[in-house]
C-alpha atoms as a PDB file:
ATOM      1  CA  UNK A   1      -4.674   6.833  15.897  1.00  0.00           C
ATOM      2  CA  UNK A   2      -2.267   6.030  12.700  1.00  0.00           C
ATOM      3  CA  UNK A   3      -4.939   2.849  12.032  1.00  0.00           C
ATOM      4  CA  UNK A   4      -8.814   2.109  12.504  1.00  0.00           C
ATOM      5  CA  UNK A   5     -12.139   0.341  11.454  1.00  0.00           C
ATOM      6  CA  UNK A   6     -14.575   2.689  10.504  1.00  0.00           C
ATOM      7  CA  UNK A   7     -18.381   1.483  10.084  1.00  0.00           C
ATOM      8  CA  UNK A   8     -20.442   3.634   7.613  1.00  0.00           C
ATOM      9  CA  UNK A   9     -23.692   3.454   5.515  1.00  0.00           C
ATOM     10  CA  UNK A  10     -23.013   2.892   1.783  1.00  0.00           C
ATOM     11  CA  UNK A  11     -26.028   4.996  -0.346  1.00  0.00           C
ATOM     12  CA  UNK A  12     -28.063   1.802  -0.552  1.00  0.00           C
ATOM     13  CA  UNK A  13     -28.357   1.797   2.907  1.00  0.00           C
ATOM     14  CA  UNK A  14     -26.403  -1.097   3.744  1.00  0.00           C
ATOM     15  CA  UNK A  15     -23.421  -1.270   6.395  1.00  0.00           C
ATOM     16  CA  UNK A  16     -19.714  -1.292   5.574  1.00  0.00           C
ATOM     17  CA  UNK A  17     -16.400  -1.751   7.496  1.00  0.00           C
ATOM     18  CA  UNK A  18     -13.567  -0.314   6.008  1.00  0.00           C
ATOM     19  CA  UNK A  19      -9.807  -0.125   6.937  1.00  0.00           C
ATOM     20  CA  UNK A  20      -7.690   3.079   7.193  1.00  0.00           C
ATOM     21  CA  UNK A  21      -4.576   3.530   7.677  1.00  0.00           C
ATOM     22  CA  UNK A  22      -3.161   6.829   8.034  1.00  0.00           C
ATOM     23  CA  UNK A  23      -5.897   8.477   6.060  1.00  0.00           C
ATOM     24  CA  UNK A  24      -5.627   6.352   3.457  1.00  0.00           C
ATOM     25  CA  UNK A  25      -8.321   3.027   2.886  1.00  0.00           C
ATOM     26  CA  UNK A  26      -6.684  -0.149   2.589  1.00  0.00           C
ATOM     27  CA  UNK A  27      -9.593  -2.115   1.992  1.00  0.00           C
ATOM     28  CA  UNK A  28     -13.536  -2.082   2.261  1.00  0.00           C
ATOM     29  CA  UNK A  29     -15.848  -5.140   2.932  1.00  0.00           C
ATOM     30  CA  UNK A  30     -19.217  -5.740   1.416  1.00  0.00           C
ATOM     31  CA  UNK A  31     -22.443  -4.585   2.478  1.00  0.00           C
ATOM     32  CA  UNK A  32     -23.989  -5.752   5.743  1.00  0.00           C
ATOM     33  CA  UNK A  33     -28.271  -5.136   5.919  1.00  0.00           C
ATOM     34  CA  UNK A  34     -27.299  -4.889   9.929  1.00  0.00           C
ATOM     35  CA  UNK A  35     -24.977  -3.069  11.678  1.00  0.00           C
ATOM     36  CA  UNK A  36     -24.217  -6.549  14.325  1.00  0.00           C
ATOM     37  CA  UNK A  37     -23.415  -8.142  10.777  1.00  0.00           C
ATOM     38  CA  UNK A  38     -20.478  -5.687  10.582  1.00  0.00           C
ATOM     39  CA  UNK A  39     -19.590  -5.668  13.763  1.00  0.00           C
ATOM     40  CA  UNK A  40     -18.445  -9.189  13.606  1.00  0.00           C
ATOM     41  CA  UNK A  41     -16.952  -8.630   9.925  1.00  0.00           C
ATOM     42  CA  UNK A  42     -14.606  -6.392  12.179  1.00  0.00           C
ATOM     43  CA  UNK A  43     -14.286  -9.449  15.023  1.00  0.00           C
ATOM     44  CA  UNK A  44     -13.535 -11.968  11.994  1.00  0.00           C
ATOM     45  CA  UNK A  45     -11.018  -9.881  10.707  1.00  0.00           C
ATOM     46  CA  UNK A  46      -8.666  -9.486  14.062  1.00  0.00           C
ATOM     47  CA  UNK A  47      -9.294 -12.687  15.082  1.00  0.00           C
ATOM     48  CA  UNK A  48      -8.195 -14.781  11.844  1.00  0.00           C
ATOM     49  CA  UNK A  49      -6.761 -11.967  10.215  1.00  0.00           C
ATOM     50  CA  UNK A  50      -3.713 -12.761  11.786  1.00  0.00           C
ATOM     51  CA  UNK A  51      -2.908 -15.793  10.927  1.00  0.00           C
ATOM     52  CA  UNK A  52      -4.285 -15.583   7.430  1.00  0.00           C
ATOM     53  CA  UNK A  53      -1.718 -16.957   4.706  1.00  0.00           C
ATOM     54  CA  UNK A  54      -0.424 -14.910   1.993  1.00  0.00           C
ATOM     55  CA  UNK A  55      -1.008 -16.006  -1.584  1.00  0.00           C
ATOM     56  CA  UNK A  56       0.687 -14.119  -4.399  1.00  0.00           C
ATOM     57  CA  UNK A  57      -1.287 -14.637  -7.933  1.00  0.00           C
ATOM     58  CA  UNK A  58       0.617 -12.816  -9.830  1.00  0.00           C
END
């Protein structure tokens, strides 16, 4: 699969989602204390993700 979330455990302990696509991470959320909590990081994501406007700060 060329894209995919990927839960892991950070060395604190706490839960992470993070984004890859092909191989390379896009982006990484902050840590979660459950893995539920990133679970719907992941839901959020798709669902609004989306639809989510584009601001250029540069």
């Amino acid at each position: 699969m060329a894209h995919q979330f990927q839960i892991y455990k950070d060395k604190a302990g706490e839960f992470r989602v993070r984004f890859k696509y092909n191989d390379e991470i896009m982006f990484s959320t902050e840590g979660y204390s459950s893995k539920a909590s990133a679970k719907n990081a992941i839901a959020s994501i798709q669902k609004n993700g989306p639809g989510a406007e584009i601001v250029d700060e540069s």
